[in-house]
N, C-alpha and C. Protein backbone atom coordinates (compact mmCIF):
# COMPACT_ATOMS: atom_id res chain seq x y z
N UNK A 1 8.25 -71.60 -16.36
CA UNK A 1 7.55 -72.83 -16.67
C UNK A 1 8.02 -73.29 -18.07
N UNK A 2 8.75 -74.33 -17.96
CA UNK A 2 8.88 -74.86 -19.61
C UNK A 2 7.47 -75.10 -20.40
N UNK A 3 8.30 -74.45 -21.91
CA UNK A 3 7.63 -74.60 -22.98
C UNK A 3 6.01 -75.94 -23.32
N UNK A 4 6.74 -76.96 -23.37
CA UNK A 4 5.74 -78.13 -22.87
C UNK A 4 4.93 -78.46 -22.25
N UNK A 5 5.01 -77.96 -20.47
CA UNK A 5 4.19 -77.56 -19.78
C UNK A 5 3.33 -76.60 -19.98
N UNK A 6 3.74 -75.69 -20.71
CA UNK A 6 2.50 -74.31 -20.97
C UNK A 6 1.58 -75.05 -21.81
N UNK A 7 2.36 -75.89 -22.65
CA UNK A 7 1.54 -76.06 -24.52
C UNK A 7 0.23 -77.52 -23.79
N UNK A 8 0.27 -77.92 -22.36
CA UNK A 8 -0.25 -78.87 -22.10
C UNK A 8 -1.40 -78.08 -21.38
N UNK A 9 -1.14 -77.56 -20.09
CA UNK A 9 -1.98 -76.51 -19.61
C UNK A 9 -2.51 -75.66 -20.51
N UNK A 10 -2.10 -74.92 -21.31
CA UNK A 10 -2.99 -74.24 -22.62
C UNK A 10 -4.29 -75.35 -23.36
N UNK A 11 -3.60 -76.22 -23.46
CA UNK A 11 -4.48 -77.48 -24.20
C UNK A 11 -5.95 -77.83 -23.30
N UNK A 12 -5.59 -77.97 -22.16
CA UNK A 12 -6.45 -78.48 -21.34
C UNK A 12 -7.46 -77.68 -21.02
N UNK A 13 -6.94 -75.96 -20.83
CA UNK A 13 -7.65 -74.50 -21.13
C UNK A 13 -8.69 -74.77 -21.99
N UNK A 14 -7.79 -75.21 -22.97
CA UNK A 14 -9.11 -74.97 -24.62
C UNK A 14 -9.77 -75.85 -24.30
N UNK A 15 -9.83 -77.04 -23.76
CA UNK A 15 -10.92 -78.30 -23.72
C UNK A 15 -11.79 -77.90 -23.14
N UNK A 16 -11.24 -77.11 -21.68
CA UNK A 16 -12.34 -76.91 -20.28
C UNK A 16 -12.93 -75.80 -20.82
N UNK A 17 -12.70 -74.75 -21.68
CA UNK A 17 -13.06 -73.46 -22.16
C UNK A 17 -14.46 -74.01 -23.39
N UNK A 18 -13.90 -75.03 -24.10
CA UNK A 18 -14.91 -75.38 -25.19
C UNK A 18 -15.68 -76.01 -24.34
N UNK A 19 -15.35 -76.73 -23.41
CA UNK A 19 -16.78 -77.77 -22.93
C UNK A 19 -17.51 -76.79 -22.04
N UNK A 20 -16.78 -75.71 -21.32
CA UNK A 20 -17.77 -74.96 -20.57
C UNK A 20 -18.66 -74.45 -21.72
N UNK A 21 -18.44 -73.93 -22.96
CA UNK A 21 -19.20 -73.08 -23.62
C UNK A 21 -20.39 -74.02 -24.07
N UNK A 22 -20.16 -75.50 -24.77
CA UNK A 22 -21.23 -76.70 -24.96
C UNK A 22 -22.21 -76.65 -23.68
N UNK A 23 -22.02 -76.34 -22.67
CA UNK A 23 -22.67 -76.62 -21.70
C UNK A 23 -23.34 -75.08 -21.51
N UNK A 24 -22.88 -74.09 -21.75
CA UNK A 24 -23.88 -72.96 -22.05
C UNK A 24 -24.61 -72.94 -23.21
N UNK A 25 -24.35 -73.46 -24.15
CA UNK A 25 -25.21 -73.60 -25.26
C UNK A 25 -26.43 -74.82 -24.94
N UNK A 26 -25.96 -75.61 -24.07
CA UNK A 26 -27.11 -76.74 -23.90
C UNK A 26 -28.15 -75.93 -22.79
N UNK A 27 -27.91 -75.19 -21.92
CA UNK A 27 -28.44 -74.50 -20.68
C UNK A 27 -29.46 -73.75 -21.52
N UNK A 28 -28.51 -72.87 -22.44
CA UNK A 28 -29.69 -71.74 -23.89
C UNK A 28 -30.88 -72.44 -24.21
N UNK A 29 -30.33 -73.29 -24.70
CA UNK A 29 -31.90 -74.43 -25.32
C UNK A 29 -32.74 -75.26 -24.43
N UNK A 30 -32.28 -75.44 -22.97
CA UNK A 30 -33.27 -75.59 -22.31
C UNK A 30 -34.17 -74.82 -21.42
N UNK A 31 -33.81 -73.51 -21.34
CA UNK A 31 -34.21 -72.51 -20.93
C UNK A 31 -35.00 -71.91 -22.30
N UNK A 32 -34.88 -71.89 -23.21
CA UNK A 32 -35.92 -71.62 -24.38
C UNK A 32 -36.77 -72.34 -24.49
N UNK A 33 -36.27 -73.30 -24.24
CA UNK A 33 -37.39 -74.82 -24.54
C UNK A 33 -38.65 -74.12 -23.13
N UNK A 34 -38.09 -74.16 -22.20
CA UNK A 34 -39.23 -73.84 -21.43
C UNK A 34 -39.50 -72.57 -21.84
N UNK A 35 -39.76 -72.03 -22.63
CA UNK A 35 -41.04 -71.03 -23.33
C UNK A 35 -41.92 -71.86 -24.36
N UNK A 36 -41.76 -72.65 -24.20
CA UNK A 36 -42.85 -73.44 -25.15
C UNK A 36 -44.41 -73.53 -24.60
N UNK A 37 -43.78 -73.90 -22.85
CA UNK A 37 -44.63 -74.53 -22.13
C UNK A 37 -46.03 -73.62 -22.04
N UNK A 38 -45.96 -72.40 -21.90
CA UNK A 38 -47.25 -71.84 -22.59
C UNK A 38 -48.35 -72.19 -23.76
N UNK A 39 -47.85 -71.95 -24.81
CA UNK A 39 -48.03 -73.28 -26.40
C UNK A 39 -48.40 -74.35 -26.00
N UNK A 40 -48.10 -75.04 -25.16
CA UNK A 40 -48.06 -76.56 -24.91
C UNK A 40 -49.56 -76.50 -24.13
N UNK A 41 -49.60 -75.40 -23.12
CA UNK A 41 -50.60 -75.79 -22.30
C UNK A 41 -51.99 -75.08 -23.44
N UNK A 42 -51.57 -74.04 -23.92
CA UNK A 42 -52.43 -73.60 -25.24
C UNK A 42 -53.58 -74.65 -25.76
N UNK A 43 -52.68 -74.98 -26.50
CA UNK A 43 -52.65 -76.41 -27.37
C UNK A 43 -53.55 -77.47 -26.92
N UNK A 44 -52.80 -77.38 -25.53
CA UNK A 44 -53.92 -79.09 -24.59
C UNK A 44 -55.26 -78.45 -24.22
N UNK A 45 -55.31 -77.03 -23.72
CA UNK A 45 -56.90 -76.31 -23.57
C UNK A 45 -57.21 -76.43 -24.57
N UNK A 46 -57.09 -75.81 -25.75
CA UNK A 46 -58.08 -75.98 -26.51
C UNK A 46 -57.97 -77.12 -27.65
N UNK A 47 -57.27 -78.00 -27.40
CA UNK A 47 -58.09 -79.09 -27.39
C UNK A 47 -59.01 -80.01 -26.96
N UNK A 48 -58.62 -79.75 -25.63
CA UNK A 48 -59.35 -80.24 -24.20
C UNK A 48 -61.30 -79.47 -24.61
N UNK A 49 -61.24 -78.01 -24.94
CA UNK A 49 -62.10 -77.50 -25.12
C UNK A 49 -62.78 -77.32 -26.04
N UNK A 50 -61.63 -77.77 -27.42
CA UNK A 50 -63.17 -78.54 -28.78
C UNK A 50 -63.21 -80.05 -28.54
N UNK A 51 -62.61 -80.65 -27.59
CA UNK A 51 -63.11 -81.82 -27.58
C UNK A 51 -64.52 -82.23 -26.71
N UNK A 52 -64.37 -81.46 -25.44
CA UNK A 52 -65.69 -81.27 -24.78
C UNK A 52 -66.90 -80.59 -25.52
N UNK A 53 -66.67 -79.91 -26.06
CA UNK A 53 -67.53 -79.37 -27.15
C UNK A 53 -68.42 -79.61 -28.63
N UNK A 54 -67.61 -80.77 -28.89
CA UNK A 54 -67.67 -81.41 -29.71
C UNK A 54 -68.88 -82.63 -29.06
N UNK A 55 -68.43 -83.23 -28.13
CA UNK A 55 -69.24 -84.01 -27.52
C UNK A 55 -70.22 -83.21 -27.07
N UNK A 56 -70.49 -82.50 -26.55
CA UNK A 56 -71.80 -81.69 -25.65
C UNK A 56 -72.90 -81.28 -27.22
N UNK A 57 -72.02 -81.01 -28.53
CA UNK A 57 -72.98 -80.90 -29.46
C UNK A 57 -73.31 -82.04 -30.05
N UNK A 58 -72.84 -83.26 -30.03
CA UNK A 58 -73.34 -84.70 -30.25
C UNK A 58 -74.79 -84.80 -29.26
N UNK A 59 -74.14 -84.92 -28.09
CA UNK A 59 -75.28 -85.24 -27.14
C UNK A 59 -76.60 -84.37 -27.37
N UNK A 60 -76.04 -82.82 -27.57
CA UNK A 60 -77.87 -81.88 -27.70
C UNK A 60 -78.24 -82.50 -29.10
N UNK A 61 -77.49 -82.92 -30.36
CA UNK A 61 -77.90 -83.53 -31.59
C UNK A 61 -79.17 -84.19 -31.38
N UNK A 62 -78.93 -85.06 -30.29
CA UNK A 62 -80.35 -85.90 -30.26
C UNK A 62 -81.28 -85.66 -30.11
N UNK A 63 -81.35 -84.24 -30.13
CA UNK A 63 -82.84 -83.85 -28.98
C UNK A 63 -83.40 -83.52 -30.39
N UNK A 64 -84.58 -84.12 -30.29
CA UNK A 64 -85.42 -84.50 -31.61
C UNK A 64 -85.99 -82.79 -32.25
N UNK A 65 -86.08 -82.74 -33.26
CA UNK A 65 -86.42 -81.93 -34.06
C UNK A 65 -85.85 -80.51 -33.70
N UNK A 66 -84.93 -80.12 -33.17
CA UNK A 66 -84.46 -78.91 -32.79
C UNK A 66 -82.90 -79.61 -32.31
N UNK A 67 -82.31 -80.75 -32.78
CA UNK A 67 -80.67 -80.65 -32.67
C UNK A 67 -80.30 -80.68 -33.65
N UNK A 68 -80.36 -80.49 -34.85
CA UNK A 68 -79.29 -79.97 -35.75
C UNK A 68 -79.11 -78.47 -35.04
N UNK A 69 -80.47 -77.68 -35.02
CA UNK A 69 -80.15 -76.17 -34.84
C UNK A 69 -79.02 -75.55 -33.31
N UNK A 70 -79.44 -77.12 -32.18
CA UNK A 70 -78.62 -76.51 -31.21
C UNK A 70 -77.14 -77.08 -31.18
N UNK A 71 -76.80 -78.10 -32.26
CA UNK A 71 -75.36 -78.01 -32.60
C UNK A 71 -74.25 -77.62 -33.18
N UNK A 72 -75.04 -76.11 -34.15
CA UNK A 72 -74.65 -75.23 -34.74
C UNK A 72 -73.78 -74.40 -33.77
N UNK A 73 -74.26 -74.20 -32.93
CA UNK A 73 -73.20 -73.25 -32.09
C UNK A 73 -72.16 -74.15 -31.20
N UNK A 74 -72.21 -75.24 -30.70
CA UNK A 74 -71.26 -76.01 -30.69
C UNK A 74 -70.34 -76.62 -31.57
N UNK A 75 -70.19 -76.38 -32.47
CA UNK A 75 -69.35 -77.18 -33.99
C UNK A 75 -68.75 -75.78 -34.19
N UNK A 76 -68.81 -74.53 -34.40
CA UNK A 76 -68.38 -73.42 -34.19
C UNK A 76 -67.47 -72.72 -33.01
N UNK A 77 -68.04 -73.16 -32.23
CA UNK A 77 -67.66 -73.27 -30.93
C UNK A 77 -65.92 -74.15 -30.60
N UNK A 78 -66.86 -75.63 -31.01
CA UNK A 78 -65.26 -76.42 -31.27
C UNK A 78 -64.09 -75.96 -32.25
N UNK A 79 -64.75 -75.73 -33.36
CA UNK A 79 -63.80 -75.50 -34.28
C UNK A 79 -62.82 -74.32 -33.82
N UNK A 80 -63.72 -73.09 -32.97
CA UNK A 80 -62.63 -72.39 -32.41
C UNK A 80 -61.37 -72.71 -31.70
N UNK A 81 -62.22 -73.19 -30.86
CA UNK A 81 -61.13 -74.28 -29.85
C UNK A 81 -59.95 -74.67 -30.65
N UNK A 82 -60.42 -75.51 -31.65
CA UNK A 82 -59.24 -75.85 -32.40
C UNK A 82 -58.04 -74.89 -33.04
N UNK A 83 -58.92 -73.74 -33.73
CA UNK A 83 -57.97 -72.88 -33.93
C UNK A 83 -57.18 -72.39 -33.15
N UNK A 84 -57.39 -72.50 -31.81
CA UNK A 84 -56.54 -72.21 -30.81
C UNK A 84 -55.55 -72.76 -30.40
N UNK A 85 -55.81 -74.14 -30.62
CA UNK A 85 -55.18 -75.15 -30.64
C UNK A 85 -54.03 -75.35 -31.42
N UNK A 86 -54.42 -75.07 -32.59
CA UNK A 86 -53.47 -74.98 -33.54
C UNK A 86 -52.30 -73.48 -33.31
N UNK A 87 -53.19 -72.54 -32.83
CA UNK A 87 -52.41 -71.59 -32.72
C UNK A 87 -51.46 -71.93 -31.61
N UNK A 88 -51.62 -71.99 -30.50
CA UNK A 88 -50.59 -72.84 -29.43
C UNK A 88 -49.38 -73.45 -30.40
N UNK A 89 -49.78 -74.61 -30.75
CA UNK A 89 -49.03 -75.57 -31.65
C UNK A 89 -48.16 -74.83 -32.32
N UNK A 90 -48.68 -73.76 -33.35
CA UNK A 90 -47.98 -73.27 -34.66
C UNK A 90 -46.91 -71.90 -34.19
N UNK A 91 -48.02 -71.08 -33.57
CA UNK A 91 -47.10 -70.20 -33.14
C UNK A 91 -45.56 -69.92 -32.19
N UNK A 92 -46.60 -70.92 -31.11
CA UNK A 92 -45.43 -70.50 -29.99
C UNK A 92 -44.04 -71.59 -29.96
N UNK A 93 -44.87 -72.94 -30.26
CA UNK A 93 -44.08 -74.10 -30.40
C UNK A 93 -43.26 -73.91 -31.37
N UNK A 94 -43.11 -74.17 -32.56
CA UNK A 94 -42.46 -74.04 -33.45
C UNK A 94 -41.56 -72.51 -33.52
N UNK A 95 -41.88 -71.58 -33.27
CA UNK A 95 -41.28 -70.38 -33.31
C UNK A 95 -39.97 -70.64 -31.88
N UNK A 96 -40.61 -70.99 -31.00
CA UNK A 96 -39.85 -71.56 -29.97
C UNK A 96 -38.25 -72.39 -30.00
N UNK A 97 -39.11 -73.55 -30.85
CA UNK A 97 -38.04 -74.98 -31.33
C UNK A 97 -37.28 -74.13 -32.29
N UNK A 98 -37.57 -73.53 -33.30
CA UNK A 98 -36.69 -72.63 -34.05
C UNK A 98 -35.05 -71.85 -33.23
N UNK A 99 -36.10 -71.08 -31.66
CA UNK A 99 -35.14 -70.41 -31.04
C UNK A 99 -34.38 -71.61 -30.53
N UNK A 100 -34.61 -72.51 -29.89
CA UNK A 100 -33.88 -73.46 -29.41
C UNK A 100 -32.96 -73.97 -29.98
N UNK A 101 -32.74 -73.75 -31.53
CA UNK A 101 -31.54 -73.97 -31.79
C UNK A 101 -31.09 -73.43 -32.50
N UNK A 102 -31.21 -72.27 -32.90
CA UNK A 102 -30.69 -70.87 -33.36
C UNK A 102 -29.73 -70.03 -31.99
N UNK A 103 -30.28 -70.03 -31.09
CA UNK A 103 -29.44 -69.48 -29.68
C UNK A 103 -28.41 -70.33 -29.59
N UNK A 104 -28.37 -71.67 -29.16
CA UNK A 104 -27.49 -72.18 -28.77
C UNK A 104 -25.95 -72.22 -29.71
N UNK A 105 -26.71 -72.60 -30.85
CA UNK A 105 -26.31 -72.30 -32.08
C UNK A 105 -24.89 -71.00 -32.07
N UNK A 106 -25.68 -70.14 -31.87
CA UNK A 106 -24.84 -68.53 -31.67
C UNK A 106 -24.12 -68.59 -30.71
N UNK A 107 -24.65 -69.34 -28.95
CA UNK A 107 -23.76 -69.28 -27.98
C UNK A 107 -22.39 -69.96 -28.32
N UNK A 108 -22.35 -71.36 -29.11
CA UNK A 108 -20.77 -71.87 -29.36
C UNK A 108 -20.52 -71.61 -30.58
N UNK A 109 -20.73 -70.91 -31.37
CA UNK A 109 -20.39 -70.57 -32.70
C UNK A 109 -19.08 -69.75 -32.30
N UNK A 110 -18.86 -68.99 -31.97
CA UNK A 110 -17.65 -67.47 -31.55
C UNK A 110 -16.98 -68.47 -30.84
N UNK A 111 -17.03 -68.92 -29.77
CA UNK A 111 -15.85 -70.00 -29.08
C UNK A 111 -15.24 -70.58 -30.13
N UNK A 112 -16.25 -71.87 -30.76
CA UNK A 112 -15.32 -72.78 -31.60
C UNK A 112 -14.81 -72.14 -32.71
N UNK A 113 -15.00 -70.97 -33.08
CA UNK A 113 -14.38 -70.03 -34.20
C UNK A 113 -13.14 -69.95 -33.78
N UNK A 114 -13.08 -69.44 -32.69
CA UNK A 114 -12.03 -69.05 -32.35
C UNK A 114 -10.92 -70.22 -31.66
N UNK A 115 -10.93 -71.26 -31.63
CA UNK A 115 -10.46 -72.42 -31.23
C UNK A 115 -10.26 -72.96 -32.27
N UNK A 116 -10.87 -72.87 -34.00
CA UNK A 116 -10.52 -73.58 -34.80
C UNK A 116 -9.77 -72.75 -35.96
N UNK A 117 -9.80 -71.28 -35.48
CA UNK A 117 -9.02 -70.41 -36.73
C UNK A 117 -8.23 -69.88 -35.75
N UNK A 118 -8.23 -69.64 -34.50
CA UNK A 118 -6.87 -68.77 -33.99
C UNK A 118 -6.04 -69.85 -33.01
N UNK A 119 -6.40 -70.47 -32.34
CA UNK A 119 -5.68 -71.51 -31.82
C UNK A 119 -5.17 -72.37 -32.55
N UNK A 120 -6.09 -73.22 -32.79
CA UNK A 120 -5.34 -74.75 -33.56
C UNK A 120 -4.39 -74.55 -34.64
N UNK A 121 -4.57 -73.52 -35.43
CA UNK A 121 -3.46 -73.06 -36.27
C UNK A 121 -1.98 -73.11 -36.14
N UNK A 122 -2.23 -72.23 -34.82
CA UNK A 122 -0.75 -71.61 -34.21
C UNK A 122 -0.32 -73.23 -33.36
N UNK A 123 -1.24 -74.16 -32.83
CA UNK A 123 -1.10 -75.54 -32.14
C UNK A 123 -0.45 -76.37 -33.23
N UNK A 124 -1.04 -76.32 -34.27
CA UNK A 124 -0.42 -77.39 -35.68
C UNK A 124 0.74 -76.58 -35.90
N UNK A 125 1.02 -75.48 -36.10
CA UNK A 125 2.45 -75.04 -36.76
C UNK A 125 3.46 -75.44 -35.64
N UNK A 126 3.40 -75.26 -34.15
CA UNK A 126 3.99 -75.35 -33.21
C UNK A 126 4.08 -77.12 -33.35
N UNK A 127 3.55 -78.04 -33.55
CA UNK A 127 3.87 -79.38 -33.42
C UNK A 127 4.43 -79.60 -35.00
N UNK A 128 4.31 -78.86 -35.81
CA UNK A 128 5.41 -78.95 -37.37
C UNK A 128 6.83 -78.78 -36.98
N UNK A 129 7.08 -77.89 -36.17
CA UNK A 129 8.03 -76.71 -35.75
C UNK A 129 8.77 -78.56 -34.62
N UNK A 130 8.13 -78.19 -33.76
CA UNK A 130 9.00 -79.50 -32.60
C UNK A 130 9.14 -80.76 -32.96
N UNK A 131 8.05 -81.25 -34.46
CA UNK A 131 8.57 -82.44 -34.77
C UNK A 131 9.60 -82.86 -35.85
N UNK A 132 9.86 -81.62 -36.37
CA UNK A 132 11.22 -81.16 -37.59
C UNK A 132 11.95 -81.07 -36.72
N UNK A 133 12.23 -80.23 -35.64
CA UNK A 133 13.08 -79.97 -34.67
C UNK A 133 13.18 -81.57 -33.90
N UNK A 134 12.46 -82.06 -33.40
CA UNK A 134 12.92 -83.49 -33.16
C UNK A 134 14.00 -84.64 -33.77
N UNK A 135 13.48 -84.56 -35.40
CA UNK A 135 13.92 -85.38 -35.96
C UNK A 135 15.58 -85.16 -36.33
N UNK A 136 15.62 -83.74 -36.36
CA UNK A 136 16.89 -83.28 -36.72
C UNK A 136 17.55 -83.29 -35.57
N UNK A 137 17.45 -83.37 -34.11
CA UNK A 137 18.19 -82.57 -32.73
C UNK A 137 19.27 -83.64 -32.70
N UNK A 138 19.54 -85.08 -33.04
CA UNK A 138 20.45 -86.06 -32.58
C UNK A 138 21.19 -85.80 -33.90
N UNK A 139 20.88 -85.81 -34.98
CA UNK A 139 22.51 -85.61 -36.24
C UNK A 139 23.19 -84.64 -35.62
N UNK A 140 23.70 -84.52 -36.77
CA UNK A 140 24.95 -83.78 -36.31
C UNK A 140 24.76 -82.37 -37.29
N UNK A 141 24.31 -82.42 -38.37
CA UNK A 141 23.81 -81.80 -39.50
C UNK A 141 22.29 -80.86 -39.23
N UNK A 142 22.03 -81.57 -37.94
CA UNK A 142 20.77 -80.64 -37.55
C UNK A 142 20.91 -80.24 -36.44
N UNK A 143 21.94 -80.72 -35.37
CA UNK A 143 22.57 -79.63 -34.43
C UNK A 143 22.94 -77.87 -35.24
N UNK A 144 23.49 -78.04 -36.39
CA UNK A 144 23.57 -76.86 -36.88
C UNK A 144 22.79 -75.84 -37.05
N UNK A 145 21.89 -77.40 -38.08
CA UNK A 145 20.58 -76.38 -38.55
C UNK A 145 19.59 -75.63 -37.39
N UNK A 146 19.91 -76.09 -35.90
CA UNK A 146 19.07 -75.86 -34.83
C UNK A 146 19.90 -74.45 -34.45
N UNK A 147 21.45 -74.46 -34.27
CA UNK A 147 21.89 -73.55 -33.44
C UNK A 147 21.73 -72.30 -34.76
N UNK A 148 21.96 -72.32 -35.81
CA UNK A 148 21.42 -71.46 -37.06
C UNK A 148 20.41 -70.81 -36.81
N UNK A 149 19.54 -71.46 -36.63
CA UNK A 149 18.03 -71.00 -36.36
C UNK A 149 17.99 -70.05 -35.00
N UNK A 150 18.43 -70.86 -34.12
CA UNK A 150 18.54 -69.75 -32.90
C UNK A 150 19.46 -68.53 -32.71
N UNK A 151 20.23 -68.91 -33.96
CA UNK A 151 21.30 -67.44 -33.93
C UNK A 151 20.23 -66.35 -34.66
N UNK A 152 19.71 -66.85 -35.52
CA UNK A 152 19.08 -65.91 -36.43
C UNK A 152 17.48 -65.42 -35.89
N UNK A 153 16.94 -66.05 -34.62
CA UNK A 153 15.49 -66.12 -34.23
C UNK A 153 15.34 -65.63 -32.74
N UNK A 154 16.64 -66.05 -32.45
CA UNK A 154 16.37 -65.73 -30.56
C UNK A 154 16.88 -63.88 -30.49
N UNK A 155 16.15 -64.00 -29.21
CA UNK A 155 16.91 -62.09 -29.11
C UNK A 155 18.24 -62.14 -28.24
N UNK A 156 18.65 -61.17 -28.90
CA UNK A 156 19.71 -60.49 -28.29
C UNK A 156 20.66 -60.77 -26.74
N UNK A 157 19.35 -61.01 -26.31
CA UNK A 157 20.03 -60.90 -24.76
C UNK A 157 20.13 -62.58 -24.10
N UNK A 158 19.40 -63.53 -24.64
CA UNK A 158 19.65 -64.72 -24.37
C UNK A 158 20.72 -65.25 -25.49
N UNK A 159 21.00 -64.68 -26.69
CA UNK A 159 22.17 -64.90 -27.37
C UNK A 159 23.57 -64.57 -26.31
N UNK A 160 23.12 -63.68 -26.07
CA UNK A 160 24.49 -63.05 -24.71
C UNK A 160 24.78 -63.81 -23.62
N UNK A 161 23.87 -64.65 -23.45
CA UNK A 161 23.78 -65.44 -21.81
C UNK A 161 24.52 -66.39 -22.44
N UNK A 162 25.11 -66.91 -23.59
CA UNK A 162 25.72 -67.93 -23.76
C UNK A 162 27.19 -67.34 -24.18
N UNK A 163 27.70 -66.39 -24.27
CA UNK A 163 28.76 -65.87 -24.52
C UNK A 163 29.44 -64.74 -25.50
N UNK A 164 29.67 -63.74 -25.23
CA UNK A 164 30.40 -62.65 -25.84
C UNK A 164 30.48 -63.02 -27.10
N UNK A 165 31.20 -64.33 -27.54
CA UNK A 165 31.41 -64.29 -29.00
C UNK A 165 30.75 -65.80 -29.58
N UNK A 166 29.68 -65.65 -29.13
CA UNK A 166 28.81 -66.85 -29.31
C UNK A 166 28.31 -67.17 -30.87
N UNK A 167 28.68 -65.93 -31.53
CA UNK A 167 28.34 -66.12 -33.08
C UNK A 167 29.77 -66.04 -33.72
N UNK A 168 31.13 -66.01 -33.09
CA UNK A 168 32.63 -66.59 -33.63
C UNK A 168 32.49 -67.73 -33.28
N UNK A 169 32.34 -68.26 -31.99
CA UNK A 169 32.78 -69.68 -31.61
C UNK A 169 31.77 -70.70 -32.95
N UNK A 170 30.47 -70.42 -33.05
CA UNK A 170 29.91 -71.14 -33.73
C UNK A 170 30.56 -70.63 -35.32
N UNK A 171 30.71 -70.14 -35.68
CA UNK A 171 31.37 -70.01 -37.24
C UNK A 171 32.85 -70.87 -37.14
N UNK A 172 33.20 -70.76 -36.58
CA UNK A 172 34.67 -71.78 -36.38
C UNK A 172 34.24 -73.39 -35.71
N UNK A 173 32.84 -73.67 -35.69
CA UNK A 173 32.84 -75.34 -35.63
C UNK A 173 32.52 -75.22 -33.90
N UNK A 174 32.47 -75.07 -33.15
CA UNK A 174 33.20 -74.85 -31.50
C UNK A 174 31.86 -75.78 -31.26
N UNK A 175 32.15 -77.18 -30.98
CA UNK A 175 30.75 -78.23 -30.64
C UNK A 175 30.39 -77.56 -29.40
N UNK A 176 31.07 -77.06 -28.56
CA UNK A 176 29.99 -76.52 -27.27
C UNK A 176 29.18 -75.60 -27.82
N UNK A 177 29.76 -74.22 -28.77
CA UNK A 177 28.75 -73.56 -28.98
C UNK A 177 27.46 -73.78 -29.83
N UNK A 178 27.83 -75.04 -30.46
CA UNK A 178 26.96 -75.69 -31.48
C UNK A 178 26.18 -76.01 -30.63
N UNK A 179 26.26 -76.63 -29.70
CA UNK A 179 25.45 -77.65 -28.65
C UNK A 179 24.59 -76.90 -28.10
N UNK A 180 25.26 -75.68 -27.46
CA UNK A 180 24.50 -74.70 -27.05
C UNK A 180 23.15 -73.75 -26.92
N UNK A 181 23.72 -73.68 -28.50
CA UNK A 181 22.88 -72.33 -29.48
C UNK A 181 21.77 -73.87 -29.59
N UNK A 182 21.65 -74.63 -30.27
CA UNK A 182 20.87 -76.15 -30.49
C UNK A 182 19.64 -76.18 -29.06
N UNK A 183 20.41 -76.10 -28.50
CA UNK A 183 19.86 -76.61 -27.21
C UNK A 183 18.95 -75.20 -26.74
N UNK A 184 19.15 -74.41 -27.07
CA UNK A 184 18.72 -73.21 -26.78
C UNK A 184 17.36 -72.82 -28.17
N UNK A 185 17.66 -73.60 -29.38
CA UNK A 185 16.13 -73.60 -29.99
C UNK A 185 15.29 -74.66 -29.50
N UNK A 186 16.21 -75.77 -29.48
CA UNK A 186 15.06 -76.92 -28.62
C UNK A 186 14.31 -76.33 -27.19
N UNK A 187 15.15 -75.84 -26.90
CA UNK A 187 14.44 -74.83 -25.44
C UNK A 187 13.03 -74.07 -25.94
N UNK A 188 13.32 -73.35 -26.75
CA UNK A 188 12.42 -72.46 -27.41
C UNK A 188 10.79 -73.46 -27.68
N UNK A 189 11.21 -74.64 -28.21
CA UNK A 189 10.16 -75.30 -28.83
C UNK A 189 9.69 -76.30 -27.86
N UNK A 190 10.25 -76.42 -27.15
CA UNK A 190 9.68 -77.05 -25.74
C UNK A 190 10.47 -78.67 -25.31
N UNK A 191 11.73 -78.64 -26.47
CA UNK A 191 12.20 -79.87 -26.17
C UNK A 191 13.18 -79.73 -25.84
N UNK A 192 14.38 -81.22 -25.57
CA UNK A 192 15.41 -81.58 -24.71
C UNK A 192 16.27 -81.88 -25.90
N UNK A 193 17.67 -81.86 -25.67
CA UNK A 193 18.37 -82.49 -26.24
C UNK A 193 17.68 -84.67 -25.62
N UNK A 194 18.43 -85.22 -26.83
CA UNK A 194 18.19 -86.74 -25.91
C UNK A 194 20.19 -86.86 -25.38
N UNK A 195 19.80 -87.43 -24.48
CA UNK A 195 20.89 -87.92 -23.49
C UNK A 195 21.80 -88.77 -24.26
């Protein structure tokens, strides 16, 4: 598979690889999120239950000369409620919303680490590398500098596939072997000679 083709399919890897992981990190936080829903229903009882309470000690209030004393235990009563209420609210909710984005958080943290210090690195040097190598492949002065590079970078045995004395012919000028060895780093980097 040429060079180019890999560096495109690799590319497309990292996209589908990062967006699968965004989409596990969004799944994290909605699956946390539903632990709230306990809290939530918390919260609405006992509010639901100092609010009824609250009213039921209004209403005995009236009863003449003995409702202050029987709304004492209803105002107590409510206020519990409330604390409960609040506890719903404070505890589970918020401790919750915290996890909700602390997890997700952690689920794409290690992916995009690794997509922005070990990939893209080696992606930017590789497009430094083919667009120097571009600019130089049509002179004549960077045919050299190309087949140079591949004398000194390629191994052994694809140096051989081009000929026994593939490092005489190029010291004596020999434009095929120039062309060659050239064409054989542009290979490397994923490009063509131009026509």
């Amino acid at each position: 598979m040429p060079r180019a083709i890999r560096q495109l399919v690799t590319d497309i890897l990292v996209v589908v690889w990062v967006y699968a992981w965004i989409k596990v990190a969004l799944w994290v936080h909605d699956v946390v999120e539903k632990l709230a829903v306990p809290g939530q229903k918390l919260e609405s009882a006992g509010s639901g239950i100092a609010d009824n309470l609250a009213e039921a000690g209004s209403k005995v209030g009236r009863v003449p000369l003995v409702g202050d004393e029987l709304t004492k235990p209803f105002t107590g009563a409510a206020d519990a409620a409330r604390s409960l209420a609040d506890a719903g609210q404070q505890q589970q909710q918020e401790y919750v919303d915290q996890l909700a984005l602390i997890l997700p958080l952690m689920a794409i943290a290690v992916p995009l680490a690794l997509v922005l210090f070990l990939w893209l690195p080696l992606r930017l040097r590789w497009i430094r590398r083919a667009a120097v190598a571009a600019a130089v492949r049509d002179e004549p002065a960077g045919r050299d500098l190309l087949a140079l590079r591949a004398l000194t970078s390629r191994p052994l045995n694809e140096l051989a596939r081009l000929g026994p004395d593939i490092a005489q012919s190029w010291r004596s000028g020999d434009p095929a072997a120039v062309d060659a060895l050239a064409e054989l780093e542009l290979k490397r980097l994923g490009l063509r000679r131009r026509a």
